[in-house]
PDB file of N, CA and C in Angstrom:
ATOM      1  N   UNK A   1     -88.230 -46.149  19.754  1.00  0.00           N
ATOM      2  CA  UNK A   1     -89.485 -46.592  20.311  1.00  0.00           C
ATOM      3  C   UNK A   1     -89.448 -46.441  21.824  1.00  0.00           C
ATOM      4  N   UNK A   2     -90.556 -46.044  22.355  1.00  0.00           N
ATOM      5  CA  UNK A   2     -90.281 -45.717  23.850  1.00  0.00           C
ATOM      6  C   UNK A   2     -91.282 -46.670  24.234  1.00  0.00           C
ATOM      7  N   UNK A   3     -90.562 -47.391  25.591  1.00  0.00           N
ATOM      8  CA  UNK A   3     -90.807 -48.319  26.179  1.00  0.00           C
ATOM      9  C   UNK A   3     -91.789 -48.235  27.330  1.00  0.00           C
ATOM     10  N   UNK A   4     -92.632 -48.747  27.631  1.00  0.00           N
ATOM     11  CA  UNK A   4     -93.563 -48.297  29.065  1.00  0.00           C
ATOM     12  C   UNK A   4     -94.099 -49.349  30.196  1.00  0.00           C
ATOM     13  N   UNK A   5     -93.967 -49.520  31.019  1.00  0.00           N
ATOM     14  CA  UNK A   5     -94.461 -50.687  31.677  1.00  0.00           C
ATOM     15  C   UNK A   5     -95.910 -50.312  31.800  1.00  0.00           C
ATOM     16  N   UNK A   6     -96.400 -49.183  31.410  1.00  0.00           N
ATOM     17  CA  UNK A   6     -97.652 -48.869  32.400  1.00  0.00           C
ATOM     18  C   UNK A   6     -98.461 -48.095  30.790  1.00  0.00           C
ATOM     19  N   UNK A   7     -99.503 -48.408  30.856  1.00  0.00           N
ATOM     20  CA  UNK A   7    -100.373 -47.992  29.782  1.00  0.00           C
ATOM     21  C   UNK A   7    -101.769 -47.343  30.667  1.00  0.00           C
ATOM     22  N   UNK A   8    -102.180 -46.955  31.687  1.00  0.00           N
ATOM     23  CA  UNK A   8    -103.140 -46.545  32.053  1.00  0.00           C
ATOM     24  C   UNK A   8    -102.986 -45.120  32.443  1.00  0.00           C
ATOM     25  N   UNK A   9    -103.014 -44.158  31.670  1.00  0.00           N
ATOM     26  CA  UNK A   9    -103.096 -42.692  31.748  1.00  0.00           C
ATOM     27  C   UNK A   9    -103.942 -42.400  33.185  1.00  0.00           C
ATOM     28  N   UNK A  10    -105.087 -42.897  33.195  1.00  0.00           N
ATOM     29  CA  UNK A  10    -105.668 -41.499  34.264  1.00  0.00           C
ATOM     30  C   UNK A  10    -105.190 -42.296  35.665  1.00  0.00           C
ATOM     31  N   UNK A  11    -104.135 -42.907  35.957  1.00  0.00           N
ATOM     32  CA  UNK A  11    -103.205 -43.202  36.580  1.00  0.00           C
ATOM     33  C   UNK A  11    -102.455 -41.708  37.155  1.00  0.00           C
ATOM     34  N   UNK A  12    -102.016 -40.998  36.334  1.00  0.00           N
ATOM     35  CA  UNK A  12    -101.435 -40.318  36.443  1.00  0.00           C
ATOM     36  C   UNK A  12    -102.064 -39.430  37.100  1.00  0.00           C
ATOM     37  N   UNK A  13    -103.164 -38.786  37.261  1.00  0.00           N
ATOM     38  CA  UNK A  13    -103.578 -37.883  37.708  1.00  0.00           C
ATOM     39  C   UNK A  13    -104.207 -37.896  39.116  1.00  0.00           C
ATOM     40  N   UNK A  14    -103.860 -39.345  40.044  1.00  0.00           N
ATOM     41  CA  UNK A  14    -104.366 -39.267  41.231  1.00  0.00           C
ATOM     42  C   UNK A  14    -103.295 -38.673  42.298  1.00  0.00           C
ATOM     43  N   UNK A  15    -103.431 -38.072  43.581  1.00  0.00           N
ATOM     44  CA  UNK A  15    -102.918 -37.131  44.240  1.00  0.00           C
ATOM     45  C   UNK A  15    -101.730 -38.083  44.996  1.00  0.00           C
ATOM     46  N   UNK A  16    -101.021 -38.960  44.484  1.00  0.00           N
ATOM     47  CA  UNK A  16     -99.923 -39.489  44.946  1.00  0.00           C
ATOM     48  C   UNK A  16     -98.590 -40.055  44.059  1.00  0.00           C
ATOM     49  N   UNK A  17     -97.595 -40.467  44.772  1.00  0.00           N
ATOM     50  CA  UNK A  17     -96.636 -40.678  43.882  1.00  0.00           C
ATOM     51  C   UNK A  17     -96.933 -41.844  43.088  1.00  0.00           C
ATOM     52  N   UNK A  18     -96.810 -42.183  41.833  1.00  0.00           N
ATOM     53  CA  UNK A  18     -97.028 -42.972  40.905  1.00  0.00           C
ATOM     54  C   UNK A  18     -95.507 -42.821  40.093  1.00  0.00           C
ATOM     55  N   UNK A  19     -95.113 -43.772  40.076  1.00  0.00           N
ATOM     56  CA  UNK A  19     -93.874 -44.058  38.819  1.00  0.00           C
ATOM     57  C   UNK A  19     -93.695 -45.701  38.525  1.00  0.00           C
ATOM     58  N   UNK A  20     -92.599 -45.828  37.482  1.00  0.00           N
ATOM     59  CA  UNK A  20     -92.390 -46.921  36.847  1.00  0.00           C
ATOM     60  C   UNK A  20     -90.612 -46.709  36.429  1.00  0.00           C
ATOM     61  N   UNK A  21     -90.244 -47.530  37.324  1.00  0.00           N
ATOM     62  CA  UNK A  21     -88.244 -47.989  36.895  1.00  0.00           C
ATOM     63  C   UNK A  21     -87.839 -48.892  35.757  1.00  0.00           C
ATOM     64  N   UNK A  22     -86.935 -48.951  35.050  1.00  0.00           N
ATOM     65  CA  UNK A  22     -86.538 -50.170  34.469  1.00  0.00           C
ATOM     66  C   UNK A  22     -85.869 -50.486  35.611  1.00  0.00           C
ATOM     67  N   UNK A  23     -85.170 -51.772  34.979  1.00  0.00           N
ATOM     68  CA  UNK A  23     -84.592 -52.773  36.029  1.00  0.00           C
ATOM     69  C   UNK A  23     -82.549 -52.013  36.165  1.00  0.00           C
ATOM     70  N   UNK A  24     -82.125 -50.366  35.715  1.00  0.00           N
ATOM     71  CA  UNK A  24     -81.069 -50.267  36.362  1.00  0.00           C
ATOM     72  C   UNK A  24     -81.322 -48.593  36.923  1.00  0.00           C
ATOM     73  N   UNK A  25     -82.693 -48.660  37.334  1.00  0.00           N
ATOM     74  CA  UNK A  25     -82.682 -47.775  38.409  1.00  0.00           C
ATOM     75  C   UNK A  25     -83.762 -46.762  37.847  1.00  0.00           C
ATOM     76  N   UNK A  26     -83.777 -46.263  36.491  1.00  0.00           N
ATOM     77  CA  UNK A  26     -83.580 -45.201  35.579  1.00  0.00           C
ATOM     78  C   UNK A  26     -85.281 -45.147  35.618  1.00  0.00           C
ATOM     79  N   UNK A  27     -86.056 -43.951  35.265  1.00  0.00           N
ATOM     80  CA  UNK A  27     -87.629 -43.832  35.646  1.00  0.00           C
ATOM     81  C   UNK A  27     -87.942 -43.673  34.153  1.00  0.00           C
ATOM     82  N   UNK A  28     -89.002 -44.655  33.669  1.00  0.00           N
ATOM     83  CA  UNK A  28     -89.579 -44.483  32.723  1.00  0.00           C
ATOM     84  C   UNK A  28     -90.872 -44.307  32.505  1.00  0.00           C
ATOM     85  N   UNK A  29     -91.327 -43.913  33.856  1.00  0.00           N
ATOM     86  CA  UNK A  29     -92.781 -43.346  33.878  1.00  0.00           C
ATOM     87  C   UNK A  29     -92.849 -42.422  35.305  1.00  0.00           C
ATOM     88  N   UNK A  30     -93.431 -41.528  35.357  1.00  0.00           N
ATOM     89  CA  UNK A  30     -93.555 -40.580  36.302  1.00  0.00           C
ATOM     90  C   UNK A  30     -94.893 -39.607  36.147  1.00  0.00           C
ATOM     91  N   UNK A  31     -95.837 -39.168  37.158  1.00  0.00           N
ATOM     92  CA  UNK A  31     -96.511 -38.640  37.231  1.00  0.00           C
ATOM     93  C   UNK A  31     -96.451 -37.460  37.380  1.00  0.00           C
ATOM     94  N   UNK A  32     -96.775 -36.171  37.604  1.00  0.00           N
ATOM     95  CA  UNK A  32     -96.448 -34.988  37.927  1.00  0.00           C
ATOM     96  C   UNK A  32     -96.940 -34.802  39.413  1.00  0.00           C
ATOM     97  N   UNK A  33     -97.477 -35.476  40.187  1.00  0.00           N
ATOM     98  CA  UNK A  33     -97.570 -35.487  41.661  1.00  0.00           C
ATOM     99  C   UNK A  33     -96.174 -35.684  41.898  1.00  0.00           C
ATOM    100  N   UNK A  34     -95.333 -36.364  41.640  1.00  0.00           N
ATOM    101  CA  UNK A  34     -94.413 -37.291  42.195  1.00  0.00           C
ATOM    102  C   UNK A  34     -92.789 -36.422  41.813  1.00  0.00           C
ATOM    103  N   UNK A  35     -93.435 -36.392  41.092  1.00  0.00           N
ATOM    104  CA  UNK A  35     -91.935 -34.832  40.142  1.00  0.00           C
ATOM    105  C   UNK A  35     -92.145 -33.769  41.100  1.00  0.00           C
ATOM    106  N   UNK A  36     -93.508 -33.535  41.401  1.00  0.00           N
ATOM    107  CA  UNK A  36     -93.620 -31.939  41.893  1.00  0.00           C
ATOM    108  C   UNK A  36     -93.197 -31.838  43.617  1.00  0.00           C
ATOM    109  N   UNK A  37     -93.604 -33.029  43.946  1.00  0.00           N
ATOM    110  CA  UNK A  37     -93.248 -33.299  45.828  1.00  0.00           C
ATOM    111  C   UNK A  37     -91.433 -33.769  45.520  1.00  0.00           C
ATOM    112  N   UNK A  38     -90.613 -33.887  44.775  1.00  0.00           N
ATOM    113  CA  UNK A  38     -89.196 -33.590  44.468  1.00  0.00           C
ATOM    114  C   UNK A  38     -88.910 -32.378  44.136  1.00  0.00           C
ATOM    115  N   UNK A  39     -89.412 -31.535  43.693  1.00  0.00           N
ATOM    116  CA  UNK A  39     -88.880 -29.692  43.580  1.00  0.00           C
ATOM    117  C   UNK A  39     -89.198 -29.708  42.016  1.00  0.00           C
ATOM    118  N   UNK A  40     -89.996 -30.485  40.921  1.00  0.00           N
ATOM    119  CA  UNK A  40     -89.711 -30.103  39.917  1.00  0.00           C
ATOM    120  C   UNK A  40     -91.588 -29.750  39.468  1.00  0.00           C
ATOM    121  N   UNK A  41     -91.445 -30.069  38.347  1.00  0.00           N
ATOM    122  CA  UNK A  41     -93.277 -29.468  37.634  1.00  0.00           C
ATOM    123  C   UNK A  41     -94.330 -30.857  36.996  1.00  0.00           C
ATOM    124  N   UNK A  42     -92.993 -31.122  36.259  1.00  0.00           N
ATOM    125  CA  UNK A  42     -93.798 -32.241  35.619  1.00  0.00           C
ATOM    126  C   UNK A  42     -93.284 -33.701  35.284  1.00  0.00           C
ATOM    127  N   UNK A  43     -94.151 -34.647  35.811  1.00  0.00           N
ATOM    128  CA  UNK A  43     -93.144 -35.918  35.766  1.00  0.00           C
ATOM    129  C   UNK A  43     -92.824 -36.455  34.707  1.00  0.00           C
ATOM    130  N   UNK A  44     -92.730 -35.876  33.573  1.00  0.00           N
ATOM    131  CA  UNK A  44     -91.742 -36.370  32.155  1.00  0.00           C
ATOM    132  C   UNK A  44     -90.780 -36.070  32.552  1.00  0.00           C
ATOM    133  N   UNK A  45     -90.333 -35.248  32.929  1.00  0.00           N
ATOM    134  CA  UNK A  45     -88.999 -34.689  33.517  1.00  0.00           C
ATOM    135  C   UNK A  45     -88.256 -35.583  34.299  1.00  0.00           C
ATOM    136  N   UNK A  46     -88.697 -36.326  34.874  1.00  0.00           N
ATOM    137  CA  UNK A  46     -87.842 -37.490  35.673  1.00  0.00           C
ATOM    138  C   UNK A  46     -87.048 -38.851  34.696  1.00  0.00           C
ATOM    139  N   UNK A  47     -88.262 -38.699  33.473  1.00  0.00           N
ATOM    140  CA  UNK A  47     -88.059 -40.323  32.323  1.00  0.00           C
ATOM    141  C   UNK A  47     -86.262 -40.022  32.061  1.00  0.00           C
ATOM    142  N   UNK A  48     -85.733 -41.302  32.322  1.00  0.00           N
ATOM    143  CA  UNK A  48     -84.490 -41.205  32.299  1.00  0.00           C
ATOM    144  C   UNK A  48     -83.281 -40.763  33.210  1.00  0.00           C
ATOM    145  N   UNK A  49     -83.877 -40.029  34.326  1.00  0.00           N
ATOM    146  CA  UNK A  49     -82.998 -40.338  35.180  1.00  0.00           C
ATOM    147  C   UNK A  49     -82.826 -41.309  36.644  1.00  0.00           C
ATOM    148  N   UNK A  50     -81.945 -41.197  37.318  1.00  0.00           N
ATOM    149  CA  UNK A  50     -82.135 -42.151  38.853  1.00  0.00           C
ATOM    150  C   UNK A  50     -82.375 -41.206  39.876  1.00  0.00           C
ATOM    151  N   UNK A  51     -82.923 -41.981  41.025  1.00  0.00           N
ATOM    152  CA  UNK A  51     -82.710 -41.405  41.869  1.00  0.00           C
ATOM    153  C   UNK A  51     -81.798 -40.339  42.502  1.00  0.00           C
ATOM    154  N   UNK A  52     -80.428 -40.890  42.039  1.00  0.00           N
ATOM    155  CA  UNK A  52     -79.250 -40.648  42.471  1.00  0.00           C
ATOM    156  C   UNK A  52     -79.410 -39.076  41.700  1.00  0.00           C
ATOM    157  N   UNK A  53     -80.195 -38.987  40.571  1.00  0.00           N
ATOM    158  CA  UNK A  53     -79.862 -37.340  39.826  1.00  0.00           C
ATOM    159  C   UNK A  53     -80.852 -36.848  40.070  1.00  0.00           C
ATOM    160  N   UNK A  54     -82.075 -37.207  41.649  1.00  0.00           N
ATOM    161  CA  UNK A  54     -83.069 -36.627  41.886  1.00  0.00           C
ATOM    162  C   UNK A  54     -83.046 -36.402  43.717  1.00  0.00           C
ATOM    163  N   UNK A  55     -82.561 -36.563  44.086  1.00  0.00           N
ATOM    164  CA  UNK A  55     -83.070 -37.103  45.598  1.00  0.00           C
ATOM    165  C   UNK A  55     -81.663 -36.668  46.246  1.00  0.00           C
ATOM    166  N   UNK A  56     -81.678 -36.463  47.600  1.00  0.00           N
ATOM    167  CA  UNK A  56     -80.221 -36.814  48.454  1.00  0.00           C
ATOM    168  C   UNK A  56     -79.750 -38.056  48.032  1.00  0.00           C
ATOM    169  N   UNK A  57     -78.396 -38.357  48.860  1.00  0.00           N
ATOM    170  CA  UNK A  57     -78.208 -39.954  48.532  1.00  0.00           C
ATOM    171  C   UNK A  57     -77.640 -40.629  49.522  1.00  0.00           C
ATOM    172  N   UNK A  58     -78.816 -40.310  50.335  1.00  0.00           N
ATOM    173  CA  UNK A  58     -78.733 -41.042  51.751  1.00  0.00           C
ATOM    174  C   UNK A  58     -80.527 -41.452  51.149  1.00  0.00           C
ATOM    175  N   UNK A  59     -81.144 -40.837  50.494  1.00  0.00           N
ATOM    176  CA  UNK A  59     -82.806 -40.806  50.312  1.00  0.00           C
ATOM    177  C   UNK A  59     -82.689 -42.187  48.881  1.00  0.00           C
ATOM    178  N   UNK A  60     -81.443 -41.583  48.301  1.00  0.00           N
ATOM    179  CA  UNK A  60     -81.640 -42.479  46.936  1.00  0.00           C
ATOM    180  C   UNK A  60     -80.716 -44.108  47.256  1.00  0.00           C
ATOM    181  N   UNK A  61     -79.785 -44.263  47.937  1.00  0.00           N
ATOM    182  CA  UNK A  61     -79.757 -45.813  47.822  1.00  0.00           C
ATOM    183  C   UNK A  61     -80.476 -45.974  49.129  1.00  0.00           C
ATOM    184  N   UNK A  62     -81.514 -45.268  49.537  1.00  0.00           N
ATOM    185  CA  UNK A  62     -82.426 -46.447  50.537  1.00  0.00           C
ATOM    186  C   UNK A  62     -83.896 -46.784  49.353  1.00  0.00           C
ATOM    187  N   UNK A  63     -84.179 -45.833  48.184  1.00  0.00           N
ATOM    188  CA  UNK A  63     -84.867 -46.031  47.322  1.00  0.00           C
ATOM    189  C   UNK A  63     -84.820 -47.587  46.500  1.00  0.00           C
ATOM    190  N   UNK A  64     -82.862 -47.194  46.489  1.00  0.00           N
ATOM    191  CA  UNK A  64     -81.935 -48.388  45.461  1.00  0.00           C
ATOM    192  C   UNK A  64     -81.784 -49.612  46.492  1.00  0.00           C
ATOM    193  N   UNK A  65     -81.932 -49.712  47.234  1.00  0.00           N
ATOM    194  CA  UNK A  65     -82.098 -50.869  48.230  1.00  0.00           C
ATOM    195  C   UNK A  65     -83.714 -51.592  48.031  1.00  0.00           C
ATOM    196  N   UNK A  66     -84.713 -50.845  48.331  1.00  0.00           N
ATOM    197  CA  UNK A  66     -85.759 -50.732  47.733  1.00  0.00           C
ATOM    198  C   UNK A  66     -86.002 -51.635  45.983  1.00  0.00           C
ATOM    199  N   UNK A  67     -85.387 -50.817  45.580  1.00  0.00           N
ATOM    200  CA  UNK A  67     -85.219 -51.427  43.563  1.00  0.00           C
ATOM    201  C   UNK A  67     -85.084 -52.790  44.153  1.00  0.00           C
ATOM    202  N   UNK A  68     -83.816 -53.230  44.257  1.00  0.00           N
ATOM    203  CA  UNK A  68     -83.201 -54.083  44.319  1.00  0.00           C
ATOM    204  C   UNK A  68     -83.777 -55.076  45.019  1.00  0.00           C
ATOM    205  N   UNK A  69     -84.683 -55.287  46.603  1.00  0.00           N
ATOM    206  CA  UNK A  69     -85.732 -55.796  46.730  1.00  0.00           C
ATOM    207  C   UNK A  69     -86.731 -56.791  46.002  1.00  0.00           C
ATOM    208  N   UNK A  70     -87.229 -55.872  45.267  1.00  0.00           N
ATOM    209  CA  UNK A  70     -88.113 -55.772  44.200  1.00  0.00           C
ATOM    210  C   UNK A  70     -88.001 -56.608  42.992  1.00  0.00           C
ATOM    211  N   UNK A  71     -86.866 -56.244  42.568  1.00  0.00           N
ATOM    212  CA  UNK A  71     -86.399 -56.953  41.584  1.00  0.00           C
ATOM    213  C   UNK A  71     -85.455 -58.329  41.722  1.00  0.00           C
ATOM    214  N   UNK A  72     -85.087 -58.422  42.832  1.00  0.00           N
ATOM    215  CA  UNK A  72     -85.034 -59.893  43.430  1.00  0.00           C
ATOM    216  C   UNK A  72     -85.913 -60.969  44.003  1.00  0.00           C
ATOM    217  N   UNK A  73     -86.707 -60.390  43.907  1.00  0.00           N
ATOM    218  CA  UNK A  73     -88.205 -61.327  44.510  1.00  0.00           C
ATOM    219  C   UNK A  73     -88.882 -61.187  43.284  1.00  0.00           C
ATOM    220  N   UNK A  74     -88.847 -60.465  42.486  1.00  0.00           N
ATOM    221  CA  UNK A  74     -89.683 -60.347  41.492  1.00  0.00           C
ATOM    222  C   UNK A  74     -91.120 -60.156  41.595  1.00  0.00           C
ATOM    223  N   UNK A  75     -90.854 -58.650  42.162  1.00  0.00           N
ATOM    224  CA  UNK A  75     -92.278 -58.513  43.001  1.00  0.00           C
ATOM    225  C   UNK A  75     -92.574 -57.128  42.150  1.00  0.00           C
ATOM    226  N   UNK A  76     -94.002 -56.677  42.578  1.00  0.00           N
ATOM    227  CA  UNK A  76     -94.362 -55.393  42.030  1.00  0.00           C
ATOM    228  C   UNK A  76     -94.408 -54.645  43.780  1.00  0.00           C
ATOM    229  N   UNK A  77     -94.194 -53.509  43.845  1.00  0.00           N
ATOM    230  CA  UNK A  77     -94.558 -52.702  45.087  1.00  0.00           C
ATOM    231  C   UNK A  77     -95.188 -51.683  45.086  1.00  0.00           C
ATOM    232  N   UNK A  78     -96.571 -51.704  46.040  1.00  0.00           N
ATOM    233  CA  UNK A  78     -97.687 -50.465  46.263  1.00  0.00           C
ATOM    234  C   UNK A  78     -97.178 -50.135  47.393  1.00  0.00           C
ATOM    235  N   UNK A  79     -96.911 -48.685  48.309  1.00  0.00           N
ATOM    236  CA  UNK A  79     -96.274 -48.101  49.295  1.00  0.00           C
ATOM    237  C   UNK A  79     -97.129 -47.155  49.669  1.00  0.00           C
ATOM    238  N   UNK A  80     -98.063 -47.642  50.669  1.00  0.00           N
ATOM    239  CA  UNK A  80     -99.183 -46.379  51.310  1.00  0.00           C
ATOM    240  C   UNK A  80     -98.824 -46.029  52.497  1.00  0.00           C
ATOM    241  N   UNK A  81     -98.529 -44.597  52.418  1.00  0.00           N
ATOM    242  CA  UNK A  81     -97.761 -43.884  53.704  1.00  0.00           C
ATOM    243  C   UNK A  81     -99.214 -42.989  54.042  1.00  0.00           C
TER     244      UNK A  81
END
């Protein structure tokens, strides 16, 4: 059974990064904006891995600093750059 935090599809299709982590790093939702500004096509392609198997990793534990944040406050985070 596959697990999802996020049930709103046309989510996916707005022109920015959109994803969803479990709580040990690992992406279980990804958009294809967000896959494609990382070097890849489509953001299924990310479900299941970390940062760490996507990103530099000077880029990925400031991400994992980030997680960790998050999940100590028990917060949700929107990030408008």
């Amino acid at each position: 059974m596959k697990t999802s935090c996020l049930n709103i599809k046309h989510l996916y299709d707005l022109p920015c990064h959109f994803y969803c982590k479990d709580n040990n790093g690992i992406y279980v939702e990804s958009n294809d904006y967000h896959y494609f500004n990382t070097g890849g096509v489509k953001g299924a392609d990310h479900i299941g891995f970390s940062d760490l198997d996507i990103v530099t990793y000077d880029m990925a534990v400031a991400l994992q600093q980030n997680d960790l944040h998050v999940i100590k406050n028990n917060l949700s985070r929107v990030l408008i750059e």
